[in-house]
PDB file of N, CA and C in Angstrom:
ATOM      1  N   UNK A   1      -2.363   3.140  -2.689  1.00  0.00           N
ATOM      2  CA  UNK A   1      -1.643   2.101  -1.998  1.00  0.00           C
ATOM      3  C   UNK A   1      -0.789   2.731  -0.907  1.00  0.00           C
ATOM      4  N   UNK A   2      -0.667   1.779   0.053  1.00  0.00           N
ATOM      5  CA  UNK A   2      -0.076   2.557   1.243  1.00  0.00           C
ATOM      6  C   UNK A   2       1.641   2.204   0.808  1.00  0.00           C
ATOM      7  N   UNK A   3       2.629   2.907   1.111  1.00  0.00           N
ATOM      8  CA  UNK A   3       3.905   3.093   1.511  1.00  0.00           C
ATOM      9  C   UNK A   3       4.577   2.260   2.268  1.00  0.00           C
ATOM     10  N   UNK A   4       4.100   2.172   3.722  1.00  0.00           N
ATOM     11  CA  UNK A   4       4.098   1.140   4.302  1.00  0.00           C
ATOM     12  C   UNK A   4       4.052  -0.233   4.326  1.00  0.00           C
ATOM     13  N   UNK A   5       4.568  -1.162   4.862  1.00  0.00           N
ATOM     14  CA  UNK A   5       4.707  -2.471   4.607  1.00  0.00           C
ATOM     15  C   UNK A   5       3.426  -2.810   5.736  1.00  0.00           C
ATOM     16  N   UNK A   6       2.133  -3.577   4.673  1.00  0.00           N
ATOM     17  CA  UNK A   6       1.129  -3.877   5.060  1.00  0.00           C
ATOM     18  C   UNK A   6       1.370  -5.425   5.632  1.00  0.00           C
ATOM     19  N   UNK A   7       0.401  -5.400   6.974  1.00  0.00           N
ATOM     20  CA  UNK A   7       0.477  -6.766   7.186  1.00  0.00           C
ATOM     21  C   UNK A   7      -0.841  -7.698   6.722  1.00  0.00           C
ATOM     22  N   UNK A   8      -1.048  -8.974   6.906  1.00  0.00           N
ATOM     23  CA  UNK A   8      -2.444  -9.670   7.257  1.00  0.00           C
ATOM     24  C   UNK A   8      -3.523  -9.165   7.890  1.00  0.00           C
ATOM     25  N   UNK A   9      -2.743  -8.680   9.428  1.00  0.00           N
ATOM     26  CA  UNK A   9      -3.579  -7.538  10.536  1.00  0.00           C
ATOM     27  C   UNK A   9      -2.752  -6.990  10.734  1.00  0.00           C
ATOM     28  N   UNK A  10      -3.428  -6.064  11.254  1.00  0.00           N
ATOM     29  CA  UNK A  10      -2.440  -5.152  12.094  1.00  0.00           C
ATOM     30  C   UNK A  10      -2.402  -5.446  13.817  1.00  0.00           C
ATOM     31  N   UNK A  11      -0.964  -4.930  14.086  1.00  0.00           N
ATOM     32  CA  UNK A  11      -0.890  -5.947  15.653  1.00  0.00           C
ATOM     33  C   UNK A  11      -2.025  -5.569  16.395  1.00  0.00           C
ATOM     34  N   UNK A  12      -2.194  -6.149  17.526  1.00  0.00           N
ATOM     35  CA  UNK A  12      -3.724  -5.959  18.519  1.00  0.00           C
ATOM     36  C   UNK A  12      -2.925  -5.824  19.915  1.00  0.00           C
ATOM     37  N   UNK A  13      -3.588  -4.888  20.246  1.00  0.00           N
ATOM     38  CA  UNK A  13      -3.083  -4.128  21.085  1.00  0.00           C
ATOM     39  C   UNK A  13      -4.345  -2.517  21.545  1.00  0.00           C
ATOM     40  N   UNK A  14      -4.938  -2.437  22.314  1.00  0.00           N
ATOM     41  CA  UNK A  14      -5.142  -1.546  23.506  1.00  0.00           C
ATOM     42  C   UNK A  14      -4.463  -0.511  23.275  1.00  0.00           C
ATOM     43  N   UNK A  15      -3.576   0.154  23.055  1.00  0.00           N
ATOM     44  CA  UNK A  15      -3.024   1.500  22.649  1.00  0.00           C
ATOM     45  C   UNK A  15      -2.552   1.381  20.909  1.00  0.00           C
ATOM     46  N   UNK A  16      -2.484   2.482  20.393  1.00  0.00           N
ATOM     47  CA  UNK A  16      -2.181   2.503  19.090  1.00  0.00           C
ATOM     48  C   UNK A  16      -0.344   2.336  19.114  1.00  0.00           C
ATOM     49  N   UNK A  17       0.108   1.784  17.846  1.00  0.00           N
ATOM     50  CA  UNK A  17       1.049   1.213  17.701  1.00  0.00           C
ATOM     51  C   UNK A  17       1.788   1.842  16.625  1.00  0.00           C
ATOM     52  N   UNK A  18       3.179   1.284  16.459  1.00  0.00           N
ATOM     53  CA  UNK A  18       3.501   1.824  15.395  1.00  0.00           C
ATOM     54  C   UNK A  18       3.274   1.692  13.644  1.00  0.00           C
ATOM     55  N   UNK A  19       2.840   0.692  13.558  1.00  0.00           N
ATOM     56  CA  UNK A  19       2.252   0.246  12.634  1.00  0.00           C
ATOM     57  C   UNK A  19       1.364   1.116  12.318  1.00  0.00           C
ATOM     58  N   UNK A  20       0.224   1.587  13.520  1.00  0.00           N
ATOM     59  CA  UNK A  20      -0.716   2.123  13.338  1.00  0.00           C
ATOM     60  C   UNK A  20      -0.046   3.468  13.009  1.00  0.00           C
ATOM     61  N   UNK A  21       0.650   3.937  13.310  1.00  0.00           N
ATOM     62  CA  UNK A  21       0.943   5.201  13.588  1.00  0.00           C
ATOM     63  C   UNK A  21       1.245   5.098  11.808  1.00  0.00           C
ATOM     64  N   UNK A  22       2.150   3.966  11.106  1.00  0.00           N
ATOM     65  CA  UNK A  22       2.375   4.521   9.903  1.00  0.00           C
ATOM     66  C   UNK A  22       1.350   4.152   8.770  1.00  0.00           C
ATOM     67  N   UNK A  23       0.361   3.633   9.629  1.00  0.00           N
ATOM     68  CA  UNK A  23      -1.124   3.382   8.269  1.00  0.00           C
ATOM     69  C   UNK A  23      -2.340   4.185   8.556  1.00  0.00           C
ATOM     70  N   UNK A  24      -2.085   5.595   9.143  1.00  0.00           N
ATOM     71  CA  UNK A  24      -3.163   6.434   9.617  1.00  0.00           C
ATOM     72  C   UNK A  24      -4.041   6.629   8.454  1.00  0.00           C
ATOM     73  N   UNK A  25      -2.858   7.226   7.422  1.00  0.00           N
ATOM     74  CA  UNK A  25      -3.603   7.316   6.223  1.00  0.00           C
ATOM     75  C   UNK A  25      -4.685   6.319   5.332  1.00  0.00           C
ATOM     76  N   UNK A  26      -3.643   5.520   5.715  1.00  0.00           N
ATOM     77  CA  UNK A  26      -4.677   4.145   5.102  1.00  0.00           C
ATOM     78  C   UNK A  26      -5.804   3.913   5.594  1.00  0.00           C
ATOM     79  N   UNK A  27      -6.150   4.176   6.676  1.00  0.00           N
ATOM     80  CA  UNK A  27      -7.159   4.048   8.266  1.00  0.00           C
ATOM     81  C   UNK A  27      -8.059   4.873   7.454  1.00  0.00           C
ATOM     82  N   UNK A  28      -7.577   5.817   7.035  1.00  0.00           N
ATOM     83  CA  UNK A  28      -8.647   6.858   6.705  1.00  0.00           C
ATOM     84  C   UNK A  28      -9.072   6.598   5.681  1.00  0.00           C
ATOM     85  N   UNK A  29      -8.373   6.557   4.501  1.00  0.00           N
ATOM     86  CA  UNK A  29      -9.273   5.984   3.332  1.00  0.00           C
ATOM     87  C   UNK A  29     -10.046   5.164   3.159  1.00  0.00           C
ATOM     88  N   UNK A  30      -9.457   3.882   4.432  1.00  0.00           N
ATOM     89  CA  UNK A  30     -10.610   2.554   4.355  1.00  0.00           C
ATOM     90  C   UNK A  30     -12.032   3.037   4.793  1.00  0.00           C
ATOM     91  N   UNK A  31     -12.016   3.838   5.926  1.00  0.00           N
ATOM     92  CA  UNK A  31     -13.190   4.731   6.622  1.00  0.00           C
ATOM     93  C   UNK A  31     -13.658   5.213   5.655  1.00  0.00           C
ATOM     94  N   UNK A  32     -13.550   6.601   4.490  1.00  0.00           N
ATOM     95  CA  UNK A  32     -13.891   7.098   3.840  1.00  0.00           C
ATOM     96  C   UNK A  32     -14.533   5.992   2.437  1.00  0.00           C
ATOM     97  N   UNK A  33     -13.734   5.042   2.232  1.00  0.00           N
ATOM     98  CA  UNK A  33     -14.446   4.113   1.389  1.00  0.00           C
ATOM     99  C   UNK A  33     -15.698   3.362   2.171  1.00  0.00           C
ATOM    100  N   UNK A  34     -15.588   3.049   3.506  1.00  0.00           N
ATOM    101  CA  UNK A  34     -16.207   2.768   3.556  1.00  0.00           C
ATOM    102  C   UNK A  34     -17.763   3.171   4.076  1.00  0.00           C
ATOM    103  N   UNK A  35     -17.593   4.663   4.407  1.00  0.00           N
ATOM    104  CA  UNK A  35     -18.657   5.401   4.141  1.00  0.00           C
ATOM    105  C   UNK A  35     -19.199   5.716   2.907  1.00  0.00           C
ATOM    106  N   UNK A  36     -18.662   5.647   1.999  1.00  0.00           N
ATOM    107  CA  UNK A  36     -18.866   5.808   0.701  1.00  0.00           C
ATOM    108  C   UNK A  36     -19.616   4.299   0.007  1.00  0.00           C
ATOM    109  N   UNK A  37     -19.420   3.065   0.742  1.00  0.00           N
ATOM    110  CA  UNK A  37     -19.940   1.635   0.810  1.00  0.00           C
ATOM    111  C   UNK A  37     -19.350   1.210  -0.878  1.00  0.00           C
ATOM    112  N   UNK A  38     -17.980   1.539  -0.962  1.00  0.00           N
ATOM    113  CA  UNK A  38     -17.461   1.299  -2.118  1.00  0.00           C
ATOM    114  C   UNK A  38     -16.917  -0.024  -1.785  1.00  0.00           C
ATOM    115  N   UNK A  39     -17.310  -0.923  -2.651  1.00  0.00           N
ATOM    116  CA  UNK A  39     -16.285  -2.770  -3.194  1.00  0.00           C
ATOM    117  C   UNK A  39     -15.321  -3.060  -2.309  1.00  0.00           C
ATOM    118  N   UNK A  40     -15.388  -3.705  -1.045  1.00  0.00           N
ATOM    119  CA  UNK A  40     -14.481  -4.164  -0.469  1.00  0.00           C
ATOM    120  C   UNK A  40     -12.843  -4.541  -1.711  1.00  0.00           C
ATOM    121  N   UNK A  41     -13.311  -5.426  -2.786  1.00  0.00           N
ATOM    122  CA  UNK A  41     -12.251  -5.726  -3.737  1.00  0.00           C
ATOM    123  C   UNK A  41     -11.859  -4.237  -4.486  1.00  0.00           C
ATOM    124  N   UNK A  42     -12.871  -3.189  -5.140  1.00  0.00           N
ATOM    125  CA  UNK A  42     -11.692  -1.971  -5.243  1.00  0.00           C
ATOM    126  C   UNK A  42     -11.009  -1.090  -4.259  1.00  0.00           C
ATOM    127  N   UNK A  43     -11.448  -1.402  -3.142  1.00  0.00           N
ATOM    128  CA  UNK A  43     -10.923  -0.796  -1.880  1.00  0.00           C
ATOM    129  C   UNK A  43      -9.364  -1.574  -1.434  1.00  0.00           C
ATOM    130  N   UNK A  44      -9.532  -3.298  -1.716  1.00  0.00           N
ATOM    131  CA  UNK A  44      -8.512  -3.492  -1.450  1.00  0.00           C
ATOM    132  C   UNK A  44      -7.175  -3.662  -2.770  1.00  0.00           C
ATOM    133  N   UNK A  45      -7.562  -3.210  -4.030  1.00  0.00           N
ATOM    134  CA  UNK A  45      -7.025  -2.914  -4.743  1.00  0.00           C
ATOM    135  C   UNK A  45      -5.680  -1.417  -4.726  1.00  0.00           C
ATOM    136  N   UNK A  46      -7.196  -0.597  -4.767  1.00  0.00           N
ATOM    137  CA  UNK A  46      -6.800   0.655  -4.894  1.00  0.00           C
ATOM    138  C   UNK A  46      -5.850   1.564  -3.365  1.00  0.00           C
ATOM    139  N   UNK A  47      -6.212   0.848  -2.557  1.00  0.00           N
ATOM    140  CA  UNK A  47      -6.026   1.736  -0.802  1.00  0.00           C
ATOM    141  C   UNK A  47      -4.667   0.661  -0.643  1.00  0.00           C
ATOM    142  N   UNK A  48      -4.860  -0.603  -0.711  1.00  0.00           N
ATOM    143  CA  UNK A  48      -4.121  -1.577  -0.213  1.00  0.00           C
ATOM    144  C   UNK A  48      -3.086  -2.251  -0.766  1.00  0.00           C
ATOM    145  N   UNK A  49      -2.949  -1.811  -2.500  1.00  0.00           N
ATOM    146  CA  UNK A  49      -2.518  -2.382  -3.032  1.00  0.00           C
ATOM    147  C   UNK A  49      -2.610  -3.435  -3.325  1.00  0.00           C
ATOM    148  N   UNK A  50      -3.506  -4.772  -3.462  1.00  0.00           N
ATOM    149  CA  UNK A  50      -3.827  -5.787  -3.460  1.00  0.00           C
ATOM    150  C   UNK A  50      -4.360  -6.791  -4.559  1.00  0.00           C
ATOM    151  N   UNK A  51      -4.611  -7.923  -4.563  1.00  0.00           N
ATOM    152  CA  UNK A  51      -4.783  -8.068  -6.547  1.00  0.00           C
ATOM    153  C   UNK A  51      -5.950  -9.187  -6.046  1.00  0.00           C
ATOM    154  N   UNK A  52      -7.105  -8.802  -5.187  1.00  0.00           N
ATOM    155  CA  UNK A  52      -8.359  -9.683  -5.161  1.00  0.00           C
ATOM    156  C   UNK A  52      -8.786 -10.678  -5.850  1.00  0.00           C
ATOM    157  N   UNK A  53      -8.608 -10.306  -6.982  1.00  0.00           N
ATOM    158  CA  UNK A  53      -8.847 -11.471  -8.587  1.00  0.00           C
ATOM    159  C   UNK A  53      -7.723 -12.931  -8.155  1.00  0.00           C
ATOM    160  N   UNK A  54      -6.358 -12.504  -7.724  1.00  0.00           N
ATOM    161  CA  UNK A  54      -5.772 -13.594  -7.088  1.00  0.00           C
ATOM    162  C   UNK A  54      -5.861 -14.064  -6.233  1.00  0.00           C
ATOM    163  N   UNK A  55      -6.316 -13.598  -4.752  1.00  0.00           N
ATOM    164  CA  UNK A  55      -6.160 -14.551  -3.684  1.00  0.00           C
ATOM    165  C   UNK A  55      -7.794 -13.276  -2.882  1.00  0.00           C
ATOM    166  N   UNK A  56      -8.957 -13.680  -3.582  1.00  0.00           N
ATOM    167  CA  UNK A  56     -10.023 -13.394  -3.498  1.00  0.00           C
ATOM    168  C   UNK A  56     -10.410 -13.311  -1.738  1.00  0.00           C
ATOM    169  N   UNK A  57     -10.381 -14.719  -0.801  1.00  0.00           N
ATOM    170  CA  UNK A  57     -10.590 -14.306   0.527  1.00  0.00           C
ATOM    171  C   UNK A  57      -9.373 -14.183   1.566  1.00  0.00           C
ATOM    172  N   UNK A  58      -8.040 -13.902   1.123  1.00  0.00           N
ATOM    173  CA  UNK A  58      -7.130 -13.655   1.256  1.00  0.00           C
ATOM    174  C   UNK A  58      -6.837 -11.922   1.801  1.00  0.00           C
ATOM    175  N   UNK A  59      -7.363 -11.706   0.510  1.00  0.00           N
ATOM    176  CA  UNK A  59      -7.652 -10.189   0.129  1.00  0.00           C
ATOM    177  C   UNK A  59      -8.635  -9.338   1.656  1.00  0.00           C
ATOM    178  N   UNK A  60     -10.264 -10.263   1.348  1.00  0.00           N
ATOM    179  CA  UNK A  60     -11.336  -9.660   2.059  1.00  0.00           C
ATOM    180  C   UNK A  60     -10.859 -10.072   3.404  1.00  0.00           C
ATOM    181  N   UNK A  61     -10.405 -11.009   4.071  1.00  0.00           N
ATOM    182  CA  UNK A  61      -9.344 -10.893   5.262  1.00  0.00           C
ATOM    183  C   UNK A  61      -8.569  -9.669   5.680  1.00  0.00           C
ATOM    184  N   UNK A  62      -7.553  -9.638   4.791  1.00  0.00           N
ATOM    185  CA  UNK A  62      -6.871  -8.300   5.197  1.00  0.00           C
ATOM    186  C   UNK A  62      -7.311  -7.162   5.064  1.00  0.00           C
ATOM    187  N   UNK A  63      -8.448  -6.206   3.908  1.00  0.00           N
ATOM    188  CA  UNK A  63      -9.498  -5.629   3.813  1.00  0.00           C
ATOM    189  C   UNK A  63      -9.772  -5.302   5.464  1.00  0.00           C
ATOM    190  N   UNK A  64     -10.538  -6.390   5.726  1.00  0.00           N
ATOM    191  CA  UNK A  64     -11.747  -6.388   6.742  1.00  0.00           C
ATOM    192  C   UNK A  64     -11.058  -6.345   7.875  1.00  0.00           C
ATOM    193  N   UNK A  65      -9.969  -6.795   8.305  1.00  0.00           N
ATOM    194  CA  UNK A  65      -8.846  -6.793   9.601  1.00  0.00           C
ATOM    195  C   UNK A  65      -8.376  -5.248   9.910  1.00  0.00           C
ATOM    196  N   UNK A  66      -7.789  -4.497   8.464  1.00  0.00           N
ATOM    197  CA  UNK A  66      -7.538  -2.794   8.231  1.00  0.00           C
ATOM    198  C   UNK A  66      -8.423  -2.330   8.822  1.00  0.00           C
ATOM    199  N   UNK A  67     -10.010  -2.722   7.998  1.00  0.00           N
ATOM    200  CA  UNK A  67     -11.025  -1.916   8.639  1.00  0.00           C
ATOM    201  C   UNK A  67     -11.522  -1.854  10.217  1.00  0.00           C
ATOM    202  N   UNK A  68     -10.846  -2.909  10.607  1.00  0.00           N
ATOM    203  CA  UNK A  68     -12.005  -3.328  11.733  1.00  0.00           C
ATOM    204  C   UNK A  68     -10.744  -2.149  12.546  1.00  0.00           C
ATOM    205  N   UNK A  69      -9.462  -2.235  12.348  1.00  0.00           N
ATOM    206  CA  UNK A  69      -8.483  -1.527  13.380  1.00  0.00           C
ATOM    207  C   UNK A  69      -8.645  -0.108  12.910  1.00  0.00           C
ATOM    208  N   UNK A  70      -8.945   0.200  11.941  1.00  0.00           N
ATOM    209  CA  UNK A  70      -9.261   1.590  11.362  1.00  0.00           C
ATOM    210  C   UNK A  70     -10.890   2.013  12.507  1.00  0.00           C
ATOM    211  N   UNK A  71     -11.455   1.632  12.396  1.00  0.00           N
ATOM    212  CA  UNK A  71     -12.756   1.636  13.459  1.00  0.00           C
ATOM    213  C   UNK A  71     -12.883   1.869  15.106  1.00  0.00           C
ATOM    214  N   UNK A  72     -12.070   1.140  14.876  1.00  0.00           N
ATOM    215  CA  UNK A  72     -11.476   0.849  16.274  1.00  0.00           C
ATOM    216  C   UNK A  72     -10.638   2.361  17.117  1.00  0.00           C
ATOM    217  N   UNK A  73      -9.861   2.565  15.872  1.00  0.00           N
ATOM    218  CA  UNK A  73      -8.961   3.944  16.007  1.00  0.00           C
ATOM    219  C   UNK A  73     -10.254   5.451  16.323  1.00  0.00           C
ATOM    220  N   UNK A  74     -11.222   4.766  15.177  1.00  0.00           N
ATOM    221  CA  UNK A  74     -12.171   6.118  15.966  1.00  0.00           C
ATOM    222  C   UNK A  74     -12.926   6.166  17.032  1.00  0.00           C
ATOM    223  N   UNK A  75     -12.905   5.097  17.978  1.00  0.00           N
ATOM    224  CA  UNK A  75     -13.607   5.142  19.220  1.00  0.00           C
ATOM    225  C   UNK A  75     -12.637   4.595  20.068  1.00  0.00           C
ATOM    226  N   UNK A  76     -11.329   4.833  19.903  1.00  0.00           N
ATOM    227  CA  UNK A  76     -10.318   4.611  21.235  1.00  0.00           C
ATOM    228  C   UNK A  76      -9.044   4.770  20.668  1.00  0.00           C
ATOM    229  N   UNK A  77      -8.849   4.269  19.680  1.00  0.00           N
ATOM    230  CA  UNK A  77      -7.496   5.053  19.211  1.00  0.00           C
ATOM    231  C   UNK A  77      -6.668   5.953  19.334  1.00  0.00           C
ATOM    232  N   UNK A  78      -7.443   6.921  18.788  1.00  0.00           N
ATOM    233  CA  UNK A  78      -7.697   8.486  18.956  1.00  0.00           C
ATOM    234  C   UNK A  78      -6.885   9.020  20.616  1.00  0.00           C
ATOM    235  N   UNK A  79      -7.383   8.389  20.955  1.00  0.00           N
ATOM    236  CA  UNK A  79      -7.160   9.294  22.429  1.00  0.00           C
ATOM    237  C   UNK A  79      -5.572   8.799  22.407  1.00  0.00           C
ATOM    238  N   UNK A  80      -5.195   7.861  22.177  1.00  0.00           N
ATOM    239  CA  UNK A  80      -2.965   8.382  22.061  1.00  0.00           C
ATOM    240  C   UNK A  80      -2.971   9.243  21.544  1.00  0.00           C
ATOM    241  N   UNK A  81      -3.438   9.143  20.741  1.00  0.00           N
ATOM    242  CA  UNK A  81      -2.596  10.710  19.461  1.00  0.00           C
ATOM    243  C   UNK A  81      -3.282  11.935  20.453  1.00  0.00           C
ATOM    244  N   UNK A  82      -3.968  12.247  20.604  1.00  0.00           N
ATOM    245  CA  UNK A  82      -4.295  12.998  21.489  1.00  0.00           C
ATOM    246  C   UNK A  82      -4.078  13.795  22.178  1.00  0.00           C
ATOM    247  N   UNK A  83      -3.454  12.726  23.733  1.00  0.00           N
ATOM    248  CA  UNK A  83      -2.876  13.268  24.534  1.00  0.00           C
ATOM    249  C   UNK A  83      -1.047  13.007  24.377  1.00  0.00           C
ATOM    250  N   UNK A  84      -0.795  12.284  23.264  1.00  0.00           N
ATOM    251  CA  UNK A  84       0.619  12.298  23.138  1.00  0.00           C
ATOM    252  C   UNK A  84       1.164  10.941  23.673  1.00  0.00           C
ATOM    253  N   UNK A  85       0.387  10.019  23.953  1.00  0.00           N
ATOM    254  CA  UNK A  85       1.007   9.057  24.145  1.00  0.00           C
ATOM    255  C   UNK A  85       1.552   8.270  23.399  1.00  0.00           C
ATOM    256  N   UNK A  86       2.988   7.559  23.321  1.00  0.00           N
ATOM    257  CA  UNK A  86       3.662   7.548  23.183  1.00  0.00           C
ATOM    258  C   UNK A  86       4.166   5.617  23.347  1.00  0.00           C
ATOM    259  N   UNK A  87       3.045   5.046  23.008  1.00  0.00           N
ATOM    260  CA  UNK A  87       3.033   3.413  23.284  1.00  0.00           C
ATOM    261  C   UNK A  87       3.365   2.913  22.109  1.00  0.00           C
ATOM    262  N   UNK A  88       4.223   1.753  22.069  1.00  0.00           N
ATOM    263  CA  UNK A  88       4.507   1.116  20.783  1.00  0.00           C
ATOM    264  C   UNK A  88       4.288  -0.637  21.532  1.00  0.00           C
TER     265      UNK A  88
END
């Protein structure tokens, strides 16, 4: 479970954010689960802290929103951290 105070999504936005900056980790595990093509519901259990069994497409919403900005981070993300930029 992440540390961080998870949202619904994460904000949208063209440069990485701070949010992003404090769910890198999380970014990564969702990636790694989901190369691994492990249960969206133990993924959002275990990574997200989340209780699927209760609010079932609630859950695969926020799941799938992480992932899509986690994705996102590896084909454009990336390049703030990078070169040091510095956008919130």
């Amino acid at each position: 479970m992440t540390d961080a105070f998870l949202q619904d999504a994460p904000p949208a936005s063209d440069h990485i954010t701070d949010y992003d900056r404090r769910h890198l980790k999380t970014y990564l595990r969702l990636l790694d689960a989901a190369a691994d093509d492990a249960d969206w519901r133990e993924v959002a259990e275990i990574v997200l802290g989340l209780d699927p069994s209760a609010d079932p497409d609630g859950c695969r919403r926020i799941h799938a929103a992480h992932l899509e900005r986690a994705r996102w981070m590896t084909h454009s993300g990336y390049k703030d951290l990078l070169i040091g930029r510095d956008i919130h």
